[in-house]
Each structure stands twice: as structure tokens, then as C-alpha cells.
N, C-alpha and C. Protein backbone atom coordinates (compact mmCIF):
# COMPACT_ATOMS: atom_id res chain seq x y z
N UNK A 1 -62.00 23.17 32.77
CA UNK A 1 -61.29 22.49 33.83
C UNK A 1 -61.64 23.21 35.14
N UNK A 2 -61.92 22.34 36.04
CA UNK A 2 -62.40 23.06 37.57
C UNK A 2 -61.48 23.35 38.37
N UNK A 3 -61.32 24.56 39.17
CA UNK A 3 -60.21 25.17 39.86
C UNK A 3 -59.48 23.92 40.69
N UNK A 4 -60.53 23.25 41.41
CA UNK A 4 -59.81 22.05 42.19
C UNK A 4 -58.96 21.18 41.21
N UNK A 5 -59.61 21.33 40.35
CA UNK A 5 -57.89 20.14 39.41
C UNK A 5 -57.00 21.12 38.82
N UNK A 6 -57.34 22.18 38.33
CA UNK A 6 -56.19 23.12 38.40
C UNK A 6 -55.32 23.14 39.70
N UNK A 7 -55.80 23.16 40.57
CA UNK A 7 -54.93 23.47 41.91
C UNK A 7 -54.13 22.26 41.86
N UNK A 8 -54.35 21.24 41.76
CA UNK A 8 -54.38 19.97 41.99
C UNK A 8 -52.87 19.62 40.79
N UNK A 9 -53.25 19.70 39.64
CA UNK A 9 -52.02 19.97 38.67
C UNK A 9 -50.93 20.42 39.04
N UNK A 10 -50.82 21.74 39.32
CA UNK A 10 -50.42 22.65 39.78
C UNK A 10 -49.48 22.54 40.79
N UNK A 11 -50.24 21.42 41.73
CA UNK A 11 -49.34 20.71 42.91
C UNK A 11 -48.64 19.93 42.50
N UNK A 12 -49.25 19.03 41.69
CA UNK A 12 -48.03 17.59 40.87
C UNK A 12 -47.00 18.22 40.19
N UNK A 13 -47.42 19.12 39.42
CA UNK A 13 -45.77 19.66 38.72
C UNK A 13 -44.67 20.63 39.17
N UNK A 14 -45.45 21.03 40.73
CA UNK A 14 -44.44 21.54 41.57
C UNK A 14 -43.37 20.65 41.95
N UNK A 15 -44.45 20.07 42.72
CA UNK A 15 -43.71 18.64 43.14
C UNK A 15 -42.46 17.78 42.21
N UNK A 16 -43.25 17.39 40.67
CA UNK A 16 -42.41 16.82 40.07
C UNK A 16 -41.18 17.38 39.85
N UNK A 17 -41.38 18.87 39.95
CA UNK A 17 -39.59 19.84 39.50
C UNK A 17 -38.92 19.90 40.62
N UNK A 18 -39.83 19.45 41.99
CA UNK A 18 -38.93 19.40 42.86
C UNK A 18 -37.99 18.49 43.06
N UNK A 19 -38.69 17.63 42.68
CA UNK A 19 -38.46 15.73 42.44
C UNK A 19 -36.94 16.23 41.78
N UNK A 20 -37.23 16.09 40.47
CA UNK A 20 -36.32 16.47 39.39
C UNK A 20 -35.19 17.30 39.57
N UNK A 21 -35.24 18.54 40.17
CA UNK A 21 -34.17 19.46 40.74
C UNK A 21 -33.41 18.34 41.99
N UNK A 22 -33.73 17.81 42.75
CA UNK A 22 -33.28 17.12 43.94
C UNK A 22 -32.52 15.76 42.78
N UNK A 23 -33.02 15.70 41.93
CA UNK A 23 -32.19 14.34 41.34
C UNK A 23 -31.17 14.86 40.53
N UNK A 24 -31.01 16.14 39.79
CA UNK A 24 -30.45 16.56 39.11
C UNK A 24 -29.02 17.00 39.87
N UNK A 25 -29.78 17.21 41.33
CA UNK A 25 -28.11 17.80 42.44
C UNK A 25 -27.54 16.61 42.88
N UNK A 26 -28.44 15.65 43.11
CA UNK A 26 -27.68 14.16 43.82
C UNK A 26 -27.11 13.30 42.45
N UNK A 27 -27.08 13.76 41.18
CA UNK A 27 -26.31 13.20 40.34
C UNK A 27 -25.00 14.04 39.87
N UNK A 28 -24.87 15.45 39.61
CA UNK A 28 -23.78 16.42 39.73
C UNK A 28 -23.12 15.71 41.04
N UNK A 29 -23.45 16.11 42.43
CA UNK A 29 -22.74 15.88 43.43
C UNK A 29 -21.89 14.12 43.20
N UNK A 30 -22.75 13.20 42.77
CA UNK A 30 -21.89 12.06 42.46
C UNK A 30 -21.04 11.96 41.59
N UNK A 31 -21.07 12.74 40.94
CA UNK A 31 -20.53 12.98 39.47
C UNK A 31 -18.74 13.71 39.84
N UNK A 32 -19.08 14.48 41.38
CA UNK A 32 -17.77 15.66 41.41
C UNK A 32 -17.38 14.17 42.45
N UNK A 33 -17.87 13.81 43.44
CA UNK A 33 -17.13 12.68 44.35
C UNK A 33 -16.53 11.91 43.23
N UNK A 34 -16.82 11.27 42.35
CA UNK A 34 -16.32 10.23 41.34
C UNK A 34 -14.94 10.89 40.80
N UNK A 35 -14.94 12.17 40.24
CA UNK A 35 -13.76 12.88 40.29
C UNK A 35 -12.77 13.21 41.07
N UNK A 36 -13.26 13.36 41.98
CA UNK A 36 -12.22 13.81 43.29
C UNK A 36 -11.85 12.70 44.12
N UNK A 37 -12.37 11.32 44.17
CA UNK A 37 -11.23 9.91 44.28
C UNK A 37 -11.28 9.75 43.15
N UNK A 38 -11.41 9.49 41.55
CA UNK A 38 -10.07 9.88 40.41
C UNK A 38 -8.62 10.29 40.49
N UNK A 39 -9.46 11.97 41.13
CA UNK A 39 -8.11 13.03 40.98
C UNK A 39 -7.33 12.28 42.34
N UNK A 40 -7.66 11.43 43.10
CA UNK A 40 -6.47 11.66 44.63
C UNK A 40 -5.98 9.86 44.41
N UNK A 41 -6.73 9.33 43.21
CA UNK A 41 -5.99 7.83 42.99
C UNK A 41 -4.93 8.11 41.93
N UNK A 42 -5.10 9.35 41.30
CA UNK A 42 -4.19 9.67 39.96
C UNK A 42 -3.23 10.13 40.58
N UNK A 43 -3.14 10.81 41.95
CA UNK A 43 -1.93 11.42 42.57
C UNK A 43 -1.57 10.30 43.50
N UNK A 44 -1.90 9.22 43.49
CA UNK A 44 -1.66 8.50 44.23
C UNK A 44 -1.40 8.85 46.03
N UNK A 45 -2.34 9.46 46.52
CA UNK A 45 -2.50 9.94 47.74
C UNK A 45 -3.05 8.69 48.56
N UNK A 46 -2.59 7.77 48.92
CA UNK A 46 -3.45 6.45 49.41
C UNK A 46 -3.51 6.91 51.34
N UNK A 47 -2.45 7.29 51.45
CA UNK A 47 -2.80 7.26 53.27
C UNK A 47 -1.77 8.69 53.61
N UNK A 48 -2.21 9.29 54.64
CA UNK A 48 -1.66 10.38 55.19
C UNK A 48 -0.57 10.87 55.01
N UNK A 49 0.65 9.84 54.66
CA UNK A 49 2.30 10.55 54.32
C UNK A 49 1.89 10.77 52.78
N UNK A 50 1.48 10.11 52.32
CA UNK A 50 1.26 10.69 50.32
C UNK A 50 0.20 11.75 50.06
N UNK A 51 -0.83 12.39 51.45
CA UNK A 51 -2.07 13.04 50.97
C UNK A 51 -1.57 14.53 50.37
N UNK A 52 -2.08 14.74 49.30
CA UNK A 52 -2.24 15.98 48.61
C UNK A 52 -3.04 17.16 49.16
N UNK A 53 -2.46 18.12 48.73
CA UNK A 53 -3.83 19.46 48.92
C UNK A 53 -4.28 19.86 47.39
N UNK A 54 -5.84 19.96 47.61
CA UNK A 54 -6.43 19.92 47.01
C UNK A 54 -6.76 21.52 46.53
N UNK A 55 -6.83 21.94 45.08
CA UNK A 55 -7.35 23.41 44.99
C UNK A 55 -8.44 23.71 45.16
N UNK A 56 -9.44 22.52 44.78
CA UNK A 56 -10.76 22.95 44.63
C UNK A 56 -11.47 22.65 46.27
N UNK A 57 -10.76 22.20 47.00
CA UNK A 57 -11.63 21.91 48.48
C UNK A 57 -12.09 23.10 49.13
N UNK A 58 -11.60 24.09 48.75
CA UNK A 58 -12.59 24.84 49.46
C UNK A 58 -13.53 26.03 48.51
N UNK A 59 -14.61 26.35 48.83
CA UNK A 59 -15.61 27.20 47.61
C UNK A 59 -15.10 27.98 46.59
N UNK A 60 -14.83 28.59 45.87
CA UNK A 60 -14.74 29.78 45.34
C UNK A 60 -15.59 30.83 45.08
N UNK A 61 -15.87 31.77 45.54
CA UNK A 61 -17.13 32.42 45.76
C UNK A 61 -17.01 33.71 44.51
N UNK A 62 -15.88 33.36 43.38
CA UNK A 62 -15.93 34.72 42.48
C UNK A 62 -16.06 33.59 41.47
N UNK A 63 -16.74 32.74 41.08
CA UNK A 63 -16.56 31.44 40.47
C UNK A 63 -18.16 32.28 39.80
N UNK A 64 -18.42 32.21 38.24
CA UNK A 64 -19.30 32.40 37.69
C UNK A 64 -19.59 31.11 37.00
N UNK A 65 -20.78 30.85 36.94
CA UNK A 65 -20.98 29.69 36.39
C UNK A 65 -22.14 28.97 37.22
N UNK A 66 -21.92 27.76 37.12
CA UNK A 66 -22.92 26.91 37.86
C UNK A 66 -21.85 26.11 38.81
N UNK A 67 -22.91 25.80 40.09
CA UNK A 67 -22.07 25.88 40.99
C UNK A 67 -21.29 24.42 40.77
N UNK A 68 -19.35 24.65 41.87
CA UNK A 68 -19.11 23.86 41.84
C UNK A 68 -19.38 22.64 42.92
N UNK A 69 -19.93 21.34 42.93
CA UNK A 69 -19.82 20.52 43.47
C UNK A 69 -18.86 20.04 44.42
N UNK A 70 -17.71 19.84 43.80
CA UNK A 70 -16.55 19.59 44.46
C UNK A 70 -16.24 19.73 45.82
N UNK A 71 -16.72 20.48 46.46
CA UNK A 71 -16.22 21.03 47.60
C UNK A 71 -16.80 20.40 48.51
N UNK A 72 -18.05 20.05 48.17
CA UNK A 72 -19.68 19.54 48.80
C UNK A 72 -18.92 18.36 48.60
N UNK A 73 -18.63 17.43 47.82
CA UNK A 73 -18.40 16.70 47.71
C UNK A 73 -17.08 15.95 48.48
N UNK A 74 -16.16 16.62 48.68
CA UNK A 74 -15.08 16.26 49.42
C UNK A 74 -15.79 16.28 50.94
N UNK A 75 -16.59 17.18 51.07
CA UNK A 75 -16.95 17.33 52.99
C UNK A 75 -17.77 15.90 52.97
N UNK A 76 -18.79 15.49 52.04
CA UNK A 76 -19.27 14.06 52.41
C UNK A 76 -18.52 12.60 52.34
N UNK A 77 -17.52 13.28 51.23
CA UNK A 77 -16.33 11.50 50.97
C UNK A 77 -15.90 11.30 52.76
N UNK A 78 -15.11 12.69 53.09
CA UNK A 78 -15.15 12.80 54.65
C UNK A 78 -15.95 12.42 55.57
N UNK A 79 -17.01 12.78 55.46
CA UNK A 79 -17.80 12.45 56.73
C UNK A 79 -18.38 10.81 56.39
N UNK A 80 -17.94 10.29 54.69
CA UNK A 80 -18.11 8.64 54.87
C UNK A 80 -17.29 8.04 54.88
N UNK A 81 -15.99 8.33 55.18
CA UNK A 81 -14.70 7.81 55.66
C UNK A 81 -14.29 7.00 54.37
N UNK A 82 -14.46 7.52 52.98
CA UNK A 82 -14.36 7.37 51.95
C UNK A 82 -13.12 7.84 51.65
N UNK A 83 -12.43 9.42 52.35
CA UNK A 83 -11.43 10.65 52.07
C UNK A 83 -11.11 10.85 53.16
N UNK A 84 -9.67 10.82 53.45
CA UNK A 84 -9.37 11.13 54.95
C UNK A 84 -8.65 12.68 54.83
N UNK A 85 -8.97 13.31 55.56
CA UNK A 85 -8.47 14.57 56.01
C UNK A 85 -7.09 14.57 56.95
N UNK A 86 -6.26 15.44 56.66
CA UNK A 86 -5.17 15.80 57.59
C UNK A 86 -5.45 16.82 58.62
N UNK A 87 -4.45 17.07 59.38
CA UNK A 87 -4.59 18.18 60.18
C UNK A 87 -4.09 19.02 59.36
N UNK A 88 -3.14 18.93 58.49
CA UNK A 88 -2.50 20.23 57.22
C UNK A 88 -3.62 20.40 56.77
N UNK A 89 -4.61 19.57 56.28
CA UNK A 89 -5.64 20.30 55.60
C UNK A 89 -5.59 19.87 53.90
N UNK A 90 -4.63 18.47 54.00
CA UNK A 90 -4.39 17.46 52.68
C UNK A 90 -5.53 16.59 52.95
N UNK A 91 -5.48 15.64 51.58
CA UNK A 91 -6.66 15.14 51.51
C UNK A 91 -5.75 13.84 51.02
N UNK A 92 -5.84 12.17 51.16
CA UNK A 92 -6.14 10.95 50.65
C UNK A 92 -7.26 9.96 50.85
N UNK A 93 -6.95 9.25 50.04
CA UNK A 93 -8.30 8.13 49.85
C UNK A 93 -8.05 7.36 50.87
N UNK A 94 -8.79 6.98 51.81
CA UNK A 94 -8.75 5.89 52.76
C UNK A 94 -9.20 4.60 51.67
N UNK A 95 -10.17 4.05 51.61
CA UNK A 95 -10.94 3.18 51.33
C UNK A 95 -10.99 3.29 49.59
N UNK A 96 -10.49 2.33 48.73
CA UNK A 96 -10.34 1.98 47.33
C UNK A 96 -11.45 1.51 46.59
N UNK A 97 -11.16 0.51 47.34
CA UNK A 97 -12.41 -0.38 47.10
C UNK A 97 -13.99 -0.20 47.42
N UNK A 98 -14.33 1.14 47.76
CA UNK A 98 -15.66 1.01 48.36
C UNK A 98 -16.65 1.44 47.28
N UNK A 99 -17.96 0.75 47.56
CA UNK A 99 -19.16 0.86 46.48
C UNK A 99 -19.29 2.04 46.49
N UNK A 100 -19.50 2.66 45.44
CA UNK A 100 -19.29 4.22 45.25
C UNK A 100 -20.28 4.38 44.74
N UNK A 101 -21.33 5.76 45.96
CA UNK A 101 -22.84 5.98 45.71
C UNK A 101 -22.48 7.28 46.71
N UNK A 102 -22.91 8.60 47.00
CA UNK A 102 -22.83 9.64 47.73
C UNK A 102 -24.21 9.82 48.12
N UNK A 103 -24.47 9.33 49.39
CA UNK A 103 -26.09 9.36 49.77
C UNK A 103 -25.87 10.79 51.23
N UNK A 104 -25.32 11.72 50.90
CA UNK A 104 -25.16 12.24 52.28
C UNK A 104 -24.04 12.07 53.63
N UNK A 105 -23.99 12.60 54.29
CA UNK A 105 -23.13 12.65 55.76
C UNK A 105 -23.70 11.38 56.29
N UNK A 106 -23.33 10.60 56.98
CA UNK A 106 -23.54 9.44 57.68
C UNK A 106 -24.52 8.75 57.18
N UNK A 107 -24.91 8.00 56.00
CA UNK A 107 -25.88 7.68 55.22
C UNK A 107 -25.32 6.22 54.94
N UNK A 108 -25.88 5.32 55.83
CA UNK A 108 -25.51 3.73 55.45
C UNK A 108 -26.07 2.77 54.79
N UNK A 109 -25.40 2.50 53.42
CA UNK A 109 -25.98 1.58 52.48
C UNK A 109 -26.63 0.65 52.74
N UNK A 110 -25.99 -0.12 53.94
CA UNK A 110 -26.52 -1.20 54.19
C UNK A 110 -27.72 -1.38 55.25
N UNK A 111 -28.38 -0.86 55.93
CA UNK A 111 -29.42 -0.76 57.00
C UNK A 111 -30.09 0.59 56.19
N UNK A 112 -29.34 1.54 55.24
CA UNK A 112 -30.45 2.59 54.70
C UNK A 112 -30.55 4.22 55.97
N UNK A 113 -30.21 3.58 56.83
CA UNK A 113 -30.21 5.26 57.54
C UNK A 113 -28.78 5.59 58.04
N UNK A 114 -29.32 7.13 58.56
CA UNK A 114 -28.63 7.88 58.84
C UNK A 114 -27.80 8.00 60.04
């Protein structure tokens, strides 16, 4: 086999684990949003006088394991007006009904950008 297709290999299966690692986080991360409007429809937190505080919203940094999502996940339900934030620093579901996909901070389904 000649170095140029070695190199060449070499590049595709970088690539592909990069591929793969990037799909493996954007399915965890959907996976903890799907939980966390679960957990705030099970507490029935619908609008600001019912919002809950949440344990897991903010990191835990003595947390062994693999990381948690959750946290990541509440800052984007937020920034898609999916999860409304208090000034206490409680959390409810604005929006019930919405197609539920976590593409990022300001990431619009419908036109595709940002």
C-alpha cells in the first residue's frame, strides 16, 4: 500500500470518529433535554408561579463518571424558549407542544439556521 493512500485512510477514519463522536454527543444531549421536560411536566411546572428548582442545573464537577448532559441541556431548552428561567433561578416548561429536536442555541428548524 502507498504512503499516499495510507495518509489518505488515515484521514477518512479520523474524520469518520469525528463524525461519530459529534453524533454520539448530539444524541446523549437529546436524550438529557427529553428528560428534563419529562422531569418539569412530571412536576407540573407549566409557567413561572409552578417553576421548580432543579438539582441537576448546574455542573457537578466531583461527579465521576461520564459526563452529565443535563446541564448543557437545560442552557439550550433556554436559549430555545423551550424552558423558561426565573430570576430565582427555577425552571418551567414554556412550550408543550413543541417538536422536540436540540439542534443548539438559536438553531431554527424551520429556515435551518442560526
Amino acid at each position: 500500500m502507498s504512503q499516499t493512500l495510507q495518509i489518505i485512510l488515515g484521514l477518512v477514519f479520523v474524520a469518520g470518529v469525528f463524525v461519530l463522536s459529534q453524533f454520539i454527543v448530539a444524541r446523549r444531549l437529546q436524550r438529557a433535554a427529553w428528560y428534563v421536560t419529562a422531569d418539569l411536566e412530571r412536576l407540573n411546572a407549566f409557567d413561572a408561579s409552578s417553576a421548580v428548582a432543579l438539582d441537576y442545573a448546574k455542573p457537578n464537577l466531583l461527579r465521576i463518571g461520564l459526563r452529565d448532559m443535563r446541564p448543557r441541556a437545560i442552557e439550550d431548552l433556554v436559549q430555545g424558549r423551550i424552558v423558561g428561567k426565573t430570576a430565582a433561578g427555577t425552571f418551567f416548561l414554556i412550550n408543550r407542544q413543541a417538536p422536540f429536536a436540540v439542534h443548539g442555541a438559536g438553531h431554527d428548524p424551520a429556515t435551518g439556521r442560526r
